[in-house]
C-alpha atoms as a PDB file:
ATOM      1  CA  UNK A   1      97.570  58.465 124.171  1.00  0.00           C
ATOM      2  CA  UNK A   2     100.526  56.372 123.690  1.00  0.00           C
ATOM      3  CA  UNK A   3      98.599  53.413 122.472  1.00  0.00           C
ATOM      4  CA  UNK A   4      97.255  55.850 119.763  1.00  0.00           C
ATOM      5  CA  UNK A   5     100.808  57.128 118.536  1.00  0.00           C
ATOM      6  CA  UNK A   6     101.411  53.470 118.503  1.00  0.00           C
ATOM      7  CA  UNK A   7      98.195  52.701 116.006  1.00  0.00           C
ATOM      8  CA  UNK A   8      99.313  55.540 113.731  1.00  0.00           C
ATOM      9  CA  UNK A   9     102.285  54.378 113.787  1.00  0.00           C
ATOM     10  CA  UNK A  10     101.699  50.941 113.173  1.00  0.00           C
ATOM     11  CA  UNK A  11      99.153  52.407 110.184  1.00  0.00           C
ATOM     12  CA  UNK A  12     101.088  54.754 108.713  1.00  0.00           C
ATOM     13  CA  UNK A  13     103.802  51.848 108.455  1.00  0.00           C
ATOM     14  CA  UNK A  14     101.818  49.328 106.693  1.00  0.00           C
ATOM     15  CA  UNK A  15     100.686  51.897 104.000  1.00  0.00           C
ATOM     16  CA  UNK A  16     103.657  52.946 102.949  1.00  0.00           C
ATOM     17  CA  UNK A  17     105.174  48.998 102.874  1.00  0.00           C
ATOM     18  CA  UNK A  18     101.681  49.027 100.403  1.00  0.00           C
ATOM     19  CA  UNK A  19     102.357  52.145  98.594  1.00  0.00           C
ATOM     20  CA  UNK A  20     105.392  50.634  97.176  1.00  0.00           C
ATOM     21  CA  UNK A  21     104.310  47.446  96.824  1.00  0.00           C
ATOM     22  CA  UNK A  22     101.242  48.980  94.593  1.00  0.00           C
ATOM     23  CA  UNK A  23     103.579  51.245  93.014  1.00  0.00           C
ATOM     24  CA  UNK A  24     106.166  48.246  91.502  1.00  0.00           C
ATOM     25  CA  UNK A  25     103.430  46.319  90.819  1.00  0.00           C
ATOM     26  CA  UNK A  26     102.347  49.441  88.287  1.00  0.00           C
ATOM     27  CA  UNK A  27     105.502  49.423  87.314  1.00  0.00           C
ATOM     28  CA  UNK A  28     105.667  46.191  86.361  1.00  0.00           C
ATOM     29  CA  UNK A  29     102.722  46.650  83.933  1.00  0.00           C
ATOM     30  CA  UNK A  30     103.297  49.957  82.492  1.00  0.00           C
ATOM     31  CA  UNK A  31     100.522  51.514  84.276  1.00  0.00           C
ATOM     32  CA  UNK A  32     100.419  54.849  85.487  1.00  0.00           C
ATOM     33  CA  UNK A  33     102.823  55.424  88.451  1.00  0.00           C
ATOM     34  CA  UNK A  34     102.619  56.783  92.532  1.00  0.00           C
ATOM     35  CA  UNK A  35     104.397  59.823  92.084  1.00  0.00           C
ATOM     36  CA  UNK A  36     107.489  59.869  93.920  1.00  0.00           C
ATOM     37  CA  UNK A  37     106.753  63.282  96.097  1.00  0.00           C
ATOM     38  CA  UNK A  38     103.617  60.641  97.479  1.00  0.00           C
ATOM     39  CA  UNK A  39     106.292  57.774  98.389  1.00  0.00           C
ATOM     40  CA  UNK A  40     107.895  60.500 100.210  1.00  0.00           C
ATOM     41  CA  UNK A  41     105.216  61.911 102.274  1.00  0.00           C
ATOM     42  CA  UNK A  42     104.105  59.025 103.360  1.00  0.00           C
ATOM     43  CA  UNK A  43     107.504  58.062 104.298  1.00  0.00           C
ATOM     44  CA  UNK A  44     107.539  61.869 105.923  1.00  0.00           C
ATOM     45  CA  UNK A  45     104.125  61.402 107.349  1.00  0.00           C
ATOM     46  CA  UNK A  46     105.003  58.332 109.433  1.00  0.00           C
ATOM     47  CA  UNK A  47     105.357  55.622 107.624  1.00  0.00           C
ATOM     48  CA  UNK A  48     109.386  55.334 107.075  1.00  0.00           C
ATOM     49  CA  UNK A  49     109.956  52.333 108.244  1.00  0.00           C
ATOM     50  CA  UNK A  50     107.290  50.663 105.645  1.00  0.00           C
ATOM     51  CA  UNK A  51     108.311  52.376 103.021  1.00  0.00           C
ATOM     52  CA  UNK A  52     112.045  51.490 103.687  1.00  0.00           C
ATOM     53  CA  UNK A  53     111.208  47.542 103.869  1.00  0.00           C
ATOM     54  CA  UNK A  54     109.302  48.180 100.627  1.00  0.00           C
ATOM     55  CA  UNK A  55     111.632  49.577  98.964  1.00  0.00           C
ATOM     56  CA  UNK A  56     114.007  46.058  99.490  1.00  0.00           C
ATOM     57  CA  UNK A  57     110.807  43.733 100.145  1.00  0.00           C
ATOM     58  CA  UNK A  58     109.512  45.299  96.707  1.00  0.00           C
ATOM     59  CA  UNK A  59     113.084  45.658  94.942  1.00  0.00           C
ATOM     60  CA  UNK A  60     111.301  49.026  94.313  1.00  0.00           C
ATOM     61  CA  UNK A  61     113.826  52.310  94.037  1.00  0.00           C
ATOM     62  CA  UNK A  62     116.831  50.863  94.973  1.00  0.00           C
ATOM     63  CA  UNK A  63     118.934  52.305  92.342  1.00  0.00           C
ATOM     64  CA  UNK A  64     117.604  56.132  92.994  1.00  0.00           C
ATOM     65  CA  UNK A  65     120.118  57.573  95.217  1.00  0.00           C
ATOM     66  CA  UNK A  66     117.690  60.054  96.571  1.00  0.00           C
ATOM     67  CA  UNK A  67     115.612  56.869  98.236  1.00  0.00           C
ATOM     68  CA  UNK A  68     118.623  55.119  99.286  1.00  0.00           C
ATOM     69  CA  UNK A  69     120.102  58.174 101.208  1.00  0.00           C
ATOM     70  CA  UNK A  70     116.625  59.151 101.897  1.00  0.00           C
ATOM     71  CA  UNK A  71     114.458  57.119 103.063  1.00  0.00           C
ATOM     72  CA  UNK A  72     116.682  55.809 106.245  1.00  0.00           C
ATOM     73  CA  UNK A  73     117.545  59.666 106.800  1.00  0.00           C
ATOM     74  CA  UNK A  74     114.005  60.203 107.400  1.00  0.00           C
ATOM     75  CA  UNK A  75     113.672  57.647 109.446  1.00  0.00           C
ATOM     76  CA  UNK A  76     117.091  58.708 111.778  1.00  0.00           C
ATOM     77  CA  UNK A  77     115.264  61.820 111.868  1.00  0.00           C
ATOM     78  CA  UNK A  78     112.433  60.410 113.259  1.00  0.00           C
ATOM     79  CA  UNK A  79     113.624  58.225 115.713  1.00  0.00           C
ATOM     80  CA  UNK A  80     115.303  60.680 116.926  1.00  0.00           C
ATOM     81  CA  UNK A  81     112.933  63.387 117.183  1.00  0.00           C
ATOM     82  CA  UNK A  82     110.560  60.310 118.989  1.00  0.00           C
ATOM     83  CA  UNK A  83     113.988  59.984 121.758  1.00  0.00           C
ATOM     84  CA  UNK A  84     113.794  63.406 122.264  1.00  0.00           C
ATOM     85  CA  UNK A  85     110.332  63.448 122.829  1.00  0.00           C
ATOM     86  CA  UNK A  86     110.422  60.222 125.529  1.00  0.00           C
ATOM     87  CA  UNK A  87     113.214  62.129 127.139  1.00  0.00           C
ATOM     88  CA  UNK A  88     116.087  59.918 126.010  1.00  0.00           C
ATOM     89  CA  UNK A  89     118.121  62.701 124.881  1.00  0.00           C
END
């Protein structure tokens, strides 16, 4: 079980790090756009860490507060709703 919270994880992760990097890369040549709810969710959906990285790997929504404050509060969220659920708090 844990190895397969660990492959989600670890999946979820690498497509949001590619959901941005797809995204600036449309944005980049005009093209049509990820919607910004979708960078969310899959930021909700797992993949916070990725999409954080992205955002600096990618220079990609750095200067929209709501992904600034956002995206890392997500990802406290997360980590600690995973602490709670190991039994570390």
């Amino acid at each position: 079980m844990d190895k397969l919270i660990l492959g989600y994880v670890v999946i979820a992760n690498i497509a949001g790090l590619a959901v941005m990097g797809i995204d600036k890369a449309k944005a980049i040549k005009g093209a049509w756009r990820i919607p910004e709810k979708t960078l969310f969710l899959f930021s909700l959906i797992g993949g916070s860490i990725g999409t954080w990285a992205g955002m600096y790997l990618f220079h990609h929504k750095t200067k929209h507060w709501y992904f600034v404050i956002g995206m890392p509060a997500i990802l406290i969220i997360q980590l600690v709703i995973a602490a709670y659920f190991m039994g570390l708090i």
